[in-house]
PDB file of N, CA and C in Angstrom:
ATOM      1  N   UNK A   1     -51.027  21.934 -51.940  1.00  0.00           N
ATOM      2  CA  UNK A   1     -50.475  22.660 -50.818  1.00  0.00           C
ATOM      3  C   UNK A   1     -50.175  24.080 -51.236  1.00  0.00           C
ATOM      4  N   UNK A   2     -50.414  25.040 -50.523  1.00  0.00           N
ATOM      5  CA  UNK A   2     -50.274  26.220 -50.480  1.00  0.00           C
ATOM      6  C   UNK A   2     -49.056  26.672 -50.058  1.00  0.00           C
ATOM      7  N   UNK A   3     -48.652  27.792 -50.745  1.00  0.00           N
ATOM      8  CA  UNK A   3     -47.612  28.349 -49.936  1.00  0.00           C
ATOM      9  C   UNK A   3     -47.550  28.840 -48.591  1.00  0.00           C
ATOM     10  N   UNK A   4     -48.934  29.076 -48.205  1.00  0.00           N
ATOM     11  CA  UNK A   4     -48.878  29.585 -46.592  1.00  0.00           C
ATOM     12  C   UNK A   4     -48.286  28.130 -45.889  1.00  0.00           C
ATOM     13  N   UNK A   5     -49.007  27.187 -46.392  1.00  0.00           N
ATOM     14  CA  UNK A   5     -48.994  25.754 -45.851  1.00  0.00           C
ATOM     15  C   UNK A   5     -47.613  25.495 -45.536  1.00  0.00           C
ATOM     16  N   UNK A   6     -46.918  25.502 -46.756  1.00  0.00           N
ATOM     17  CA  UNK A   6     -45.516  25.167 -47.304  1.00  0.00           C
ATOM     18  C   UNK A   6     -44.027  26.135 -45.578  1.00  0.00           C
ATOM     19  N   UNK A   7     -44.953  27.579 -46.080  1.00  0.00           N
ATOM     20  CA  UNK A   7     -44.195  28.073 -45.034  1.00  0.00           C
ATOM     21  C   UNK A   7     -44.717  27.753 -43.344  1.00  0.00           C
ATOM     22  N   UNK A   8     -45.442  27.554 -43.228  1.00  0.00           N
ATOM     23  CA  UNK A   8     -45.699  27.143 -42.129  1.00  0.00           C
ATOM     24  C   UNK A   8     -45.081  25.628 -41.591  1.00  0.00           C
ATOM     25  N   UNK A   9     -45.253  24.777 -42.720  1.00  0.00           N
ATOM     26  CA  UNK A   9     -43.992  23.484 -42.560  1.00  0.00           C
ATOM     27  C   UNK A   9     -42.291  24.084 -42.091  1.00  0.00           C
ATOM     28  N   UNK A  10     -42.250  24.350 -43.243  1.00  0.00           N
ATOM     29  CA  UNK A  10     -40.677  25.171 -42.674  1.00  0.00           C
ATOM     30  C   UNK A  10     -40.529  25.992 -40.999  1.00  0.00           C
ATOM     31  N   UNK A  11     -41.847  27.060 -40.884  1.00  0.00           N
ATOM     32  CA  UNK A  11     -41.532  27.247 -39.750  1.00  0.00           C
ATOM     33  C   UNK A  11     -41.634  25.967 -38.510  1.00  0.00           C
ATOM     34  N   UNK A  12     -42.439  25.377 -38.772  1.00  0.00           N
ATOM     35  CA  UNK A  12     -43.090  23.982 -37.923  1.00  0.00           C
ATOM     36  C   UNK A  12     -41.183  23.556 -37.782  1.00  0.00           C
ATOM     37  N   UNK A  13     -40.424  23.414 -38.873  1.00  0.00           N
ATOM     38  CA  UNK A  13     -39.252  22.453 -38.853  1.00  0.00           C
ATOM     39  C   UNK A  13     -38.443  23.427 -38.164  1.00  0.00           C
ATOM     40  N   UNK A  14     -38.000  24.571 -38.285  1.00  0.00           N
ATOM     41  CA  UNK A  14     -37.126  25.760 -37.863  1.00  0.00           C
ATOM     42  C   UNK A  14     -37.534  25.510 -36.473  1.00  0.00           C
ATOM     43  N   UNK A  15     -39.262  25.555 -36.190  1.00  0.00           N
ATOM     44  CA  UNK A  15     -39.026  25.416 -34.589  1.00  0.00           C
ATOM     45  C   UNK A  15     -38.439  24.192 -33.780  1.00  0.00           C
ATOM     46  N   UNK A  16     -38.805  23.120 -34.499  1.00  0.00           N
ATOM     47  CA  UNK A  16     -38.117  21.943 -33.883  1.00  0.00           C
ATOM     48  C   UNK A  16     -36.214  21.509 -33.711  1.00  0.00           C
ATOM     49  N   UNK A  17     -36.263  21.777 -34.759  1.00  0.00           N
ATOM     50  CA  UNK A  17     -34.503  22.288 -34.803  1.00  0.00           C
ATOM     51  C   UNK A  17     -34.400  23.034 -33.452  1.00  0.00           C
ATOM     52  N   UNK A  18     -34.877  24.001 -33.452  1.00  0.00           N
ATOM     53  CA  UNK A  18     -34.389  24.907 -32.441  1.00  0.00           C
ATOM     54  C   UNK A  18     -34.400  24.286 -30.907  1.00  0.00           C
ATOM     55  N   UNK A  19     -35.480  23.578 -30.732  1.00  0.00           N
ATOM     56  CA  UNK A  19     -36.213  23.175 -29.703  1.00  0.00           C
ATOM     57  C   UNK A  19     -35.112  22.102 -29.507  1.00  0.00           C
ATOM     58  N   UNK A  20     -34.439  21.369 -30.469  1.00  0.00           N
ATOM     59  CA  UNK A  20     -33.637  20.489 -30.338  1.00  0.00           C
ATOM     60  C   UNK A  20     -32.044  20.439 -29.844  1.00  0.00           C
ATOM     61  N   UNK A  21     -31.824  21.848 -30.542  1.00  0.00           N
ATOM     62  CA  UNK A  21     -30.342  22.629 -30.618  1.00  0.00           C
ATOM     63  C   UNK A  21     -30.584  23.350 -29.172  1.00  0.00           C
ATOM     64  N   UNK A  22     -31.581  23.567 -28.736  1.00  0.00           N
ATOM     65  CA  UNK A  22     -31.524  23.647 -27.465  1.00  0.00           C
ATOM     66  C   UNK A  22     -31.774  23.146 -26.633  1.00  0.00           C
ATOM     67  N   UNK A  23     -32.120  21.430 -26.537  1.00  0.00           N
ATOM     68  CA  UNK A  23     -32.039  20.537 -25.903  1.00  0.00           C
ATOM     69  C   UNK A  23     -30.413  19.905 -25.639  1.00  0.00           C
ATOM     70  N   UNK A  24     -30.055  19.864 -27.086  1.00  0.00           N
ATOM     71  CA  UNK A  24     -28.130  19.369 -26.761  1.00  0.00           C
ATOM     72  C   UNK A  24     -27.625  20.395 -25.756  1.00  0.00           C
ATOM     73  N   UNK A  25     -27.917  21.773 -26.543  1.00  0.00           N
ATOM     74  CA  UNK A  25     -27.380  22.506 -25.896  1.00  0.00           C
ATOM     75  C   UNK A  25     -27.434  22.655 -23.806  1.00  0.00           C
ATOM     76  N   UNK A  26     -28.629  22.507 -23.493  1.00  0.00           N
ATOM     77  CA  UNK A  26     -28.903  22.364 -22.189  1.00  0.00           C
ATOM     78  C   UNK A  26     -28.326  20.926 -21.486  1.00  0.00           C
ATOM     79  N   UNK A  27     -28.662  19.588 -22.620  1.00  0.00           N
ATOM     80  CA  UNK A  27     -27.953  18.885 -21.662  1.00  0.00           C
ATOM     81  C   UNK A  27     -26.165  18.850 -21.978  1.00  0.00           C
ATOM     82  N   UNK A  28     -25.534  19.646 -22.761  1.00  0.00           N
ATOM     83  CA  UNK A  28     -24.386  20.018 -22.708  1.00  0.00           C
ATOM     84  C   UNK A  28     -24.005  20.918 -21.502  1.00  0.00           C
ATOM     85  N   UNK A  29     -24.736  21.401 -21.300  1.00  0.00           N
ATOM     86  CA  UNK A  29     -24.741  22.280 -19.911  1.00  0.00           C
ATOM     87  C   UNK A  29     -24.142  21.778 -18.872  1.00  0.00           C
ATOM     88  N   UNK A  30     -25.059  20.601 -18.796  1.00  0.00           N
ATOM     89  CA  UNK A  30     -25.791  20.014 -17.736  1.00  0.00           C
ATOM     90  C   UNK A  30     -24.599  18.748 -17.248  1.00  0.00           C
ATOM     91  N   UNK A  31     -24.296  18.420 -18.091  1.00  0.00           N
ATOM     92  CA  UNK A  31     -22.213  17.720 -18.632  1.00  0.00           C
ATOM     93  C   UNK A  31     -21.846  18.259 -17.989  1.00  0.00           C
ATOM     94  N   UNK A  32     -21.666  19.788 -18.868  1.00  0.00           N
ATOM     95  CA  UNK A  32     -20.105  20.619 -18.559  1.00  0.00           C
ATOM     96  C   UNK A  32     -20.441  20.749 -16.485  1.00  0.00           C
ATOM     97  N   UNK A  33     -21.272  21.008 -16.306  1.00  0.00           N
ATOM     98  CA  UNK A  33     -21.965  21.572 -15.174  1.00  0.00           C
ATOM     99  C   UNK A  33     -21.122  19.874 -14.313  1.00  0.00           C
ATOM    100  N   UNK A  34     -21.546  18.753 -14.097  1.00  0.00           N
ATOM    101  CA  UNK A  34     -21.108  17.587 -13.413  1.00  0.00           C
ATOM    102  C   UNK A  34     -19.842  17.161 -13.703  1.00  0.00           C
ATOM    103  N   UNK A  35     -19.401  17.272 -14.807  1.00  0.00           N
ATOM    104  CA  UNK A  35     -17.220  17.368 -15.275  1.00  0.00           C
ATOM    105  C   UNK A  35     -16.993  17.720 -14.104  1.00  0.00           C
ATOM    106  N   UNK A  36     -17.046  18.738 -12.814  1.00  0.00           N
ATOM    107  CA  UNK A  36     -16.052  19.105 -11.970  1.00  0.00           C
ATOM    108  C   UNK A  36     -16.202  18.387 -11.072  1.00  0.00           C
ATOM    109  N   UNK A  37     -17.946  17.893 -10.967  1.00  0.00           N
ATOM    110  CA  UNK A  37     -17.955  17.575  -9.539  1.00  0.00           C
ATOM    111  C   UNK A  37     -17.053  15.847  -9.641  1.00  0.00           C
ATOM    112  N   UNK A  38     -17.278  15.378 -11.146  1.00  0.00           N
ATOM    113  CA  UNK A  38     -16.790  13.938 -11.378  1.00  0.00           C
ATOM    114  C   UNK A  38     -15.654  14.063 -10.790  1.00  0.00           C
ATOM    115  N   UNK A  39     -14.865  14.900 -11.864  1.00  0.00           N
ATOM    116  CA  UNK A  39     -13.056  15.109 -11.958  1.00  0.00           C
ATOM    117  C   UNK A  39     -12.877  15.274 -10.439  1.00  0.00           C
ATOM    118  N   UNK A  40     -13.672  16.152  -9.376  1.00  0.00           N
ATOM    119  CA  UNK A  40     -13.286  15.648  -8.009  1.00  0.00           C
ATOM    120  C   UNK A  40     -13.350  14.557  -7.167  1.00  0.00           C
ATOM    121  N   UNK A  41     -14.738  14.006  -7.790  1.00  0.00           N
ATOM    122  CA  UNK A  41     -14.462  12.478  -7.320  1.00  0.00           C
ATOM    123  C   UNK A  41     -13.711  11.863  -7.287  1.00  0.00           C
ATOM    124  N   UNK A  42     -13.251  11.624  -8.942  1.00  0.00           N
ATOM    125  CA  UNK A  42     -12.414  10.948  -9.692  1.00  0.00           C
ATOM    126  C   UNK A  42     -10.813  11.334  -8.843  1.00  0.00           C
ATOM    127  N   UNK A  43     -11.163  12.336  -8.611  1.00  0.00           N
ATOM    128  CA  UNK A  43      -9.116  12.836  -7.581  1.00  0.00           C
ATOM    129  C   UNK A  43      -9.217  12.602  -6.391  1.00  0.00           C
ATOM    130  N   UNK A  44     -10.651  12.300  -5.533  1.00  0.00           N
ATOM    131  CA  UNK A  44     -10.642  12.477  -4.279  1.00  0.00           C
ATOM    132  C   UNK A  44     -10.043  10.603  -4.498  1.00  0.00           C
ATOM    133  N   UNK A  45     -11.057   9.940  -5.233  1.00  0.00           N
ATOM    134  CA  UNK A  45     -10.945   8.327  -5.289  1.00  0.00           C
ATOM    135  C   UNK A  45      -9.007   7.975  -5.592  1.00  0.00           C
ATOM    136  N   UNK A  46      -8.486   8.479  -6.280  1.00  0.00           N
ATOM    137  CA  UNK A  46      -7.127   8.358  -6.818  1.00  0.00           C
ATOM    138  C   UNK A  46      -6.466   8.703  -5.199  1.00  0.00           C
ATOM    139  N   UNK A  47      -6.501   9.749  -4.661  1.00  0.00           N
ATOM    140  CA  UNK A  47      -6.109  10.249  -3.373  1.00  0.00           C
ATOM    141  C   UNK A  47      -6.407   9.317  -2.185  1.00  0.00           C
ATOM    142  N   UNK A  48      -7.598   8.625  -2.511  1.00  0.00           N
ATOM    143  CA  UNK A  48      -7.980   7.512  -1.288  1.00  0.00           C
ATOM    144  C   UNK A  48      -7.164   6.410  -1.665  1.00  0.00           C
ATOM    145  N   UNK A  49      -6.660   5.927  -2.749  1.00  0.00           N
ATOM    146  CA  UNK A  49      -6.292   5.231  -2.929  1.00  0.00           C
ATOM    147  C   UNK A  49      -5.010   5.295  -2.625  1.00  0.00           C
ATOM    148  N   UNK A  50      -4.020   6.135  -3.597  1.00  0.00           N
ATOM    149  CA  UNK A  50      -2.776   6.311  -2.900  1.00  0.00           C
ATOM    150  C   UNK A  50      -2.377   6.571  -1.325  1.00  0.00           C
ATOM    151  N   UNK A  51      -3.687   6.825  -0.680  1.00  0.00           N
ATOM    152  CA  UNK A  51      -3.125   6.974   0.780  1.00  0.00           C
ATOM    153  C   UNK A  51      -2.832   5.760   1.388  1.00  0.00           C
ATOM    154  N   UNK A  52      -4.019   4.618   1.389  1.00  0.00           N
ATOM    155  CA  UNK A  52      -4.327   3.371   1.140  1.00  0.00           C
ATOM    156  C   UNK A  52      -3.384   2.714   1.422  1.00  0.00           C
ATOM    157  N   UNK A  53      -2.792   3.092   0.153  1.00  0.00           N
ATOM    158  CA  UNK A  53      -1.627   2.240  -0.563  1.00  0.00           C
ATOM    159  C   UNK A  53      -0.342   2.348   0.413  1.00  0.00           C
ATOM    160  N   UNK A  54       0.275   3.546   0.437  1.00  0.00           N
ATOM    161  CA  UNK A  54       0.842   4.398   1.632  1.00  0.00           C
ATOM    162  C   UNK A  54       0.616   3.550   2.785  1.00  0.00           C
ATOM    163  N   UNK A  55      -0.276   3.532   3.250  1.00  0.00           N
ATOM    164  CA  UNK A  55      -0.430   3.101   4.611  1.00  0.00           C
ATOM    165  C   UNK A  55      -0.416   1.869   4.839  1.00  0.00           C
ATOM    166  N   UNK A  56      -0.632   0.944   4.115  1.00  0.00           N
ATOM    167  CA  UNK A  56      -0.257  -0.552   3.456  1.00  0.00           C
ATOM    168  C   UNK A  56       1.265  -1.109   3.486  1.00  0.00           C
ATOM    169  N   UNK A  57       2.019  -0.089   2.833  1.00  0.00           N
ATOM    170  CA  UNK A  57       3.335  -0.007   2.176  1.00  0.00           C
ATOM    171  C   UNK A  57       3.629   0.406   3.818  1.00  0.00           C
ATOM    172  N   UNK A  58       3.588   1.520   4.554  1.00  0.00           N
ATOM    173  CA  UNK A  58       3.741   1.688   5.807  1.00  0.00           C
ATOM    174  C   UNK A  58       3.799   0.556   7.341  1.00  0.00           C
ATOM    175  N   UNK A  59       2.668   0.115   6.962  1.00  0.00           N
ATOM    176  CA  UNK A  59       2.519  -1.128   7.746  1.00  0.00           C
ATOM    177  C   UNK A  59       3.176  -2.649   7.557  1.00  0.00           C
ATOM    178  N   UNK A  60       3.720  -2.233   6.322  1.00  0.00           N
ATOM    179  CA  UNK A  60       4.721  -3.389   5.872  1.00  0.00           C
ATOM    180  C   UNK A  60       6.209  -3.250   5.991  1.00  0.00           C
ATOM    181  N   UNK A  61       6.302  -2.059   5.832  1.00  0.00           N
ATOM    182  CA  UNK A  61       7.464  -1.785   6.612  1.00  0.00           C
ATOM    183  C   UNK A  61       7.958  -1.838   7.707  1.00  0.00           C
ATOM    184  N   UNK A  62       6.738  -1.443   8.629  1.00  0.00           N
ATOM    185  CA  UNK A  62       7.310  -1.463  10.394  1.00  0.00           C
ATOM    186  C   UNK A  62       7.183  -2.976  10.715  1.00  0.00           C
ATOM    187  N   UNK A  63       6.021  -3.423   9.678  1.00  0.00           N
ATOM    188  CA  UNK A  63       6.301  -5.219  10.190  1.00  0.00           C
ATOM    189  C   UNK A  63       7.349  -5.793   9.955  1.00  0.00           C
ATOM    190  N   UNK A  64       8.230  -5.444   8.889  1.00  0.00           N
ATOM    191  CA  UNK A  64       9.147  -5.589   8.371  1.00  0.00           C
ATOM    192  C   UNK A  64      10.176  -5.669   9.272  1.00  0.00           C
ATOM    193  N   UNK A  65      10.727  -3.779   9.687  1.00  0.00           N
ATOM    194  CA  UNK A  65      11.443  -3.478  10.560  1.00  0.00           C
ATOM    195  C   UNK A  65      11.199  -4.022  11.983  1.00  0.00           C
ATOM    196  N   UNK A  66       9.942  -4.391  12.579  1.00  0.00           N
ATOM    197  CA  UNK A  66      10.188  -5.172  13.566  1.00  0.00           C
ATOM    198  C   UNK A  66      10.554  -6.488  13.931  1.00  0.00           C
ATOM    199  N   UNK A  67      10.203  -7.207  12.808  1.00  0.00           N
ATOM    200  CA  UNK A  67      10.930  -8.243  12.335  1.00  0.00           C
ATOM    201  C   UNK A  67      11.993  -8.549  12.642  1.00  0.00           C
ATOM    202  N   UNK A  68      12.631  -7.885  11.671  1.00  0.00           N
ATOM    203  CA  UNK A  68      13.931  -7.597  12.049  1.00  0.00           C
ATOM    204  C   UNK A  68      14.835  -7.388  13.297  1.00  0.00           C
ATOM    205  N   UNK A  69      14.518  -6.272  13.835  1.00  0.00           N
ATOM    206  CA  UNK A  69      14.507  -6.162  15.081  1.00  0.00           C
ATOM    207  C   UNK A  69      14.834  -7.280  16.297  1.00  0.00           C
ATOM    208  N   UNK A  70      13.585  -7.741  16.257  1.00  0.00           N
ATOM    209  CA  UNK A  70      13.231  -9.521  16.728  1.00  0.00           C
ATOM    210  C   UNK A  70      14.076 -10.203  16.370  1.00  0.00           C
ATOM    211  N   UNK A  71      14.649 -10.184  15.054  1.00  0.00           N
ATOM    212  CA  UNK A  71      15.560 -10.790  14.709  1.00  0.00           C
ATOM    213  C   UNK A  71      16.885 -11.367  15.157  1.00  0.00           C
ATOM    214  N   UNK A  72      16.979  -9.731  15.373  1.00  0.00           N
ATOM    215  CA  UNK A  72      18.167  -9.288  15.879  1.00  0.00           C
ATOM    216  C   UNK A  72      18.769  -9.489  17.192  1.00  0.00           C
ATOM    217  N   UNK A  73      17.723  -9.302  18.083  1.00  0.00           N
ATOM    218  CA  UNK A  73      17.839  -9.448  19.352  1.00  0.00           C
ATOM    219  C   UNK A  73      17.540 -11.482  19.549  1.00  0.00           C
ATOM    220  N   UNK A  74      16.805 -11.920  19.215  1.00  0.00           N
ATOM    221  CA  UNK A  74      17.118 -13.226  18.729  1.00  0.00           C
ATOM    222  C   UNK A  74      17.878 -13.696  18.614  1.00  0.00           C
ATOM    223  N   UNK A  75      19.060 -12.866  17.563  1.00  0.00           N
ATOM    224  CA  UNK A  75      19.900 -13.616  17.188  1.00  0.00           C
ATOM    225  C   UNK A  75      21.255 -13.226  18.319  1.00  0.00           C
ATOM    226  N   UNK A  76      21.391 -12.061  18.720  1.00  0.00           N
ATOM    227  CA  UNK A  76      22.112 -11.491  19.958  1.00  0.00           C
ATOM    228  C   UNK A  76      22.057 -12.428  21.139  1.00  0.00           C
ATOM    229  N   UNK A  77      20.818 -12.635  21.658  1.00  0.00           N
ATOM    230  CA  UNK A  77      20.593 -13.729  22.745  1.00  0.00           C
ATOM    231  C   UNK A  77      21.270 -15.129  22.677  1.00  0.00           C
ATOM    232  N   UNK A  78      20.960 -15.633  21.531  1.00  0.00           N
ATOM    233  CA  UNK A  78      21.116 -17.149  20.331  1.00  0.00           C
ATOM    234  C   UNK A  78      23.157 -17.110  21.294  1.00  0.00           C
ATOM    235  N   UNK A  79      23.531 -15.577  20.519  1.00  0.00           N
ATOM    236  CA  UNK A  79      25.145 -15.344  20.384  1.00  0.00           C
ATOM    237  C   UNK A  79      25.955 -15.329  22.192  1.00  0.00           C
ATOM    238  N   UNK A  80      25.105 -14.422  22.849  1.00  0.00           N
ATOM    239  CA  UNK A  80      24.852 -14.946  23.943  1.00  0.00           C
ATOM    240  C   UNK A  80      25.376 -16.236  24.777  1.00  0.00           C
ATOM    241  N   UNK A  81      24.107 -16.860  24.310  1.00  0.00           N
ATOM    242  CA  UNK A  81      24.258 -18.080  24.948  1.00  0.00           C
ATOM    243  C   UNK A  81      24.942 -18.938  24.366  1.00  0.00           C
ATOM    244  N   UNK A  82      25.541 -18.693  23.396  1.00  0.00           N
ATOM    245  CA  UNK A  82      26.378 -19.558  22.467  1.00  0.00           C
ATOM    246  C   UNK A  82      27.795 -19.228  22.981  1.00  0.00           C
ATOM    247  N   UNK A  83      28.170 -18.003  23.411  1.00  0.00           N
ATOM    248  CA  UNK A  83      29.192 -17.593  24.607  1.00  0.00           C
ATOM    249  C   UNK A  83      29.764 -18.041  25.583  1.00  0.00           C
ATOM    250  N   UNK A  84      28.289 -18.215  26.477  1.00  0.00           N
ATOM    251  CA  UNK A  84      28.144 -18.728  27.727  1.00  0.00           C
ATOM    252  C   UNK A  84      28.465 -20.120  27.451  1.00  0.00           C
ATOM    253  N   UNK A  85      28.115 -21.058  26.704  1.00  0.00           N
ATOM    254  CA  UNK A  85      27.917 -22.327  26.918  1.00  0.00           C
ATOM    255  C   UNK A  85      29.759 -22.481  26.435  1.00  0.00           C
ATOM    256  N   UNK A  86      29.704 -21.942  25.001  1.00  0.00           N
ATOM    257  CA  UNK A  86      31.412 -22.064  24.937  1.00  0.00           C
ATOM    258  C   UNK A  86      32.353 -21.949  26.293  1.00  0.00           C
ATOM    259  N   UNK A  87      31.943 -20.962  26.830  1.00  0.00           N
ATOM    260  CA  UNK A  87      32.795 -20.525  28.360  1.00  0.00           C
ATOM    261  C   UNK A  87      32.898 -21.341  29.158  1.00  0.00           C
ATOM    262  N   UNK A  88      31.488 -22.646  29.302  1.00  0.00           N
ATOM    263  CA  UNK A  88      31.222 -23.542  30.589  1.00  0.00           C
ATOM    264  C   UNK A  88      32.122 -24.566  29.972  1.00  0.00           C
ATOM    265  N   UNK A  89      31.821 -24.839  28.548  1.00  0.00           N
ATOM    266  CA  UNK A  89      32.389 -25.612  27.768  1.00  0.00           C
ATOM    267  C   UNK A  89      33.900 -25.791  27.943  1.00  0.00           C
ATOM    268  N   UNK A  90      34.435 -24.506  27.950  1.00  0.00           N
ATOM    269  CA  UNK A  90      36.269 -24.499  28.322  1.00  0.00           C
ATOM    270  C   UNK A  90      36.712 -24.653  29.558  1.00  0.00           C
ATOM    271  N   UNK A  91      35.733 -24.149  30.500  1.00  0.00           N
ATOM    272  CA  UNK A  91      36.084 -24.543  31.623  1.00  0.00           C
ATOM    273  C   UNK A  91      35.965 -25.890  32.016  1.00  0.00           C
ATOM    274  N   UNK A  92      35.095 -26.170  31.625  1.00  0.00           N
ATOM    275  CA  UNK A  92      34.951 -27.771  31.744  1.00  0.00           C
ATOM    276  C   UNK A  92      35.591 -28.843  31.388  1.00  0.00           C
ATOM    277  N   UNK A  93      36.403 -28.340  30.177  1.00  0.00           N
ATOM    278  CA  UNK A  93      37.586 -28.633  29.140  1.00  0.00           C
ATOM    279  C   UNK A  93      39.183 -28.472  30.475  1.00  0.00           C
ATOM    280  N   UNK A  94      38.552 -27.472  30.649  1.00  0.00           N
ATOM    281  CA  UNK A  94      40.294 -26.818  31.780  1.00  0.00           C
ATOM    282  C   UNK A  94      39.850 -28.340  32.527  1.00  0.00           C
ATOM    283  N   UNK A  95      39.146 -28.175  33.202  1.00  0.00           N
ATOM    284  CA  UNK A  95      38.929 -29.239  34.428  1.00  0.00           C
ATOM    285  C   UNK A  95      39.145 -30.565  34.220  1.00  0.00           C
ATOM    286  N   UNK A  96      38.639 -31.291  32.837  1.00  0.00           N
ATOM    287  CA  UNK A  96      38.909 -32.219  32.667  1.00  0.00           C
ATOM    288  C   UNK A  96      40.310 -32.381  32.092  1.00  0.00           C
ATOM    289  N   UNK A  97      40.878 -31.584  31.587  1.00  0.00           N
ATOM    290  CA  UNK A  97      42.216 -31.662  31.243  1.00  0.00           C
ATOM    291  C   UNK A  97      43.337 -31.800  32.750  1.00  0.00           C
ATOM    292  N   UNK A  98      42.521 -31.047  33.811  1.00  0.00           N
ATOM    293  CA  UNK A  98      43.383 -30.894  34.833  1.00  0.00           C
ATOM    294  C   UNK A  98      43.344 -32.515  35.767  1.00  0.00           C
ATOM    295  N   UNK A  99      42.216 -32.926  35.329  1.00  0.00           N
ATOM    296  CA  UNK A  99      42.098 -33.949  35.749  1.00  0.00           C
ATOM    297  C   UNK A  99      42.774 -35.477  35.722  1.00  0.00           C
ATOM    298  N   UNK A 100      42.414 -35.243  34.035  1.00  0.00           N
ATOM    299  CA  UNK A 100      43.691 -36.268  33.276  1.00  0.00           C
ATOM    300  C   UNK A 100      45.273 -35.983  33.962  1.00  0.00           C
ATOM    301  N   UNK A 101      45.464 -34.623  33.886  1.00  0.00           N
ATOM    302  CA  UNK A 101      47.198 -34.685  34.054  1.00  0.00           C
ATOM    303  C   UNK A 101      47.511 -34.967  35.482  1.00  0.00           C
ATOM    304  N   UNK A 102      46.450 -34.935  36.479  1.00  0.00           N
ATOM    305  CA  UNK A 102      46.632 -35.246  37.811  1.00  0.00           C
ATOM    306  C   UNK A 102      46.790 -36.750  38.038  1.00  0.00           C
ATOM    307  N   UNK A 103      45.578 -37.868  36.893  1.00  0.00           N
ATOM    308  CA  UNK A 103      45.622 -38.617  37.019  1.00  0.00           C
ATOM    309  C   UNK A 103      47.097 -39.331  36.143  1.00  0.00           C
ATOM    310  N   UNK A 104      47.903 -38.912  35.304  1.00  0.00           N
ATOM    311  CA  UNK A 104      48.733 -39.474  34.712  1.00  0.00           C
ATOM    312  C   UNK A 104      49.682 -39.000  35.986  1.00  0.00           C
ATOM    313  N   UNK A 105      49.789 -37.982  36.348  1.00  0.00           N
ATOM    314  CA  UNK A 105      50.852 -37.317  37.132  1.00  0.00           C
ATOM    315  C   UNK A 105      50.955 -38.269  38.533  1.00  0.00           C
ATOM    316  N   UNK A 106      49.716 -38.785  39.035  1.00  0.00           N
ATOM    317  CA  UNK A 106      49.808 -40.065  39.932  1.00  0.00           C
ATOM    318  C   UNK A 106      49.131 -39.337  40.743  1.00  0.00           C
ATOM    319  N   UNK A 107      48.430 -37.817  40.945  1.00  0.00           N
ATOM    320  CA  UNK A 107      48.079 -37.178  42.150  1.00  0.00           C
ATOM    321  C   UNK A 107      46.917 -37.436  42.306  1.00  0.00           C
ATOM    322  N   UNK A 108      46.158 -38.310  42.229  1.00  0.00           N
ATOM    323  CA  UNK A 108      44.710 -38.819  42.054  1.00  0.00           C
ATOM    324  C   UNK A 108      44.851 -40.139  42.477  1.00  0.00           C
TER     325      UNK A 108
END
C-alpha cells in the first residue's frame, strides 16, 4: 500500500465520520425540533385529564348535594307527618279520655 492509498483511506474514514456526525447531528435536530410539539401534547393530555377529573369530582358533588337535599325534604315531610299523626293521635287520646270519664261519671 502506498501512501497515496493510505491517505486516501483516512480521507475515505474522515468522510464517513463526518457523514455520520452529521447524521446524529440532524436527527438531534429533528428531537429537539418534536420536544415541543410532545411537551404540548404531553400538557394538553395532563389538562384533559385534570378537567375530567374536575368534572367527575363536580358531578359527584351535586349528586351528592342533591341527595341530600332529597334527603332533607324527605326527612321534613317524614317530621311532618309524624306531627300530624301525633296531633290526631292526642286528640284522639282527648276523646277517648273524655269518654272514659263520661262513662265513669255515669253521663253515658
Amino acid at each position: 500500500m502506498g501512501e497515496s492509498s493510505l491517505s486516501e483511506k483516512y480521507i475515505q474514514q474522515v468522510l464517513e465520520i463526518e457523514e455520520q456526525a452529521h447524521a446524529i447531528y440532524a436527527a438531534a435536530m429533528h428531537e429537539a425540533e418534536q420536544l415541543p410539539t410532545q411537551a404540548e401534547q404531553e400538557a394538553q393530555a395532563i389538562i384533559d385529564k385534570a378537567r375530567a377529573d374536575a368534572q367527575e369530582k363536580a358531578r359527584r358533588l351535586i349528586a351528592s348535594a342533591q341527595a341530600k337535599e332529597e334527603c332533607a325534604h324527605i326527612l321534613a315531610q317524614a317530621e311532618e307527618e309524624a306531627r300530624r299523626i301525633e296531633a290526631l293521635a292526642m286528640s284522639h287520646s282527648d276523646r277517648a279520655v273524655d269518654y272514659v270519664l263520661d262513662r265513669v261519671a255515669g253521663r253515658e
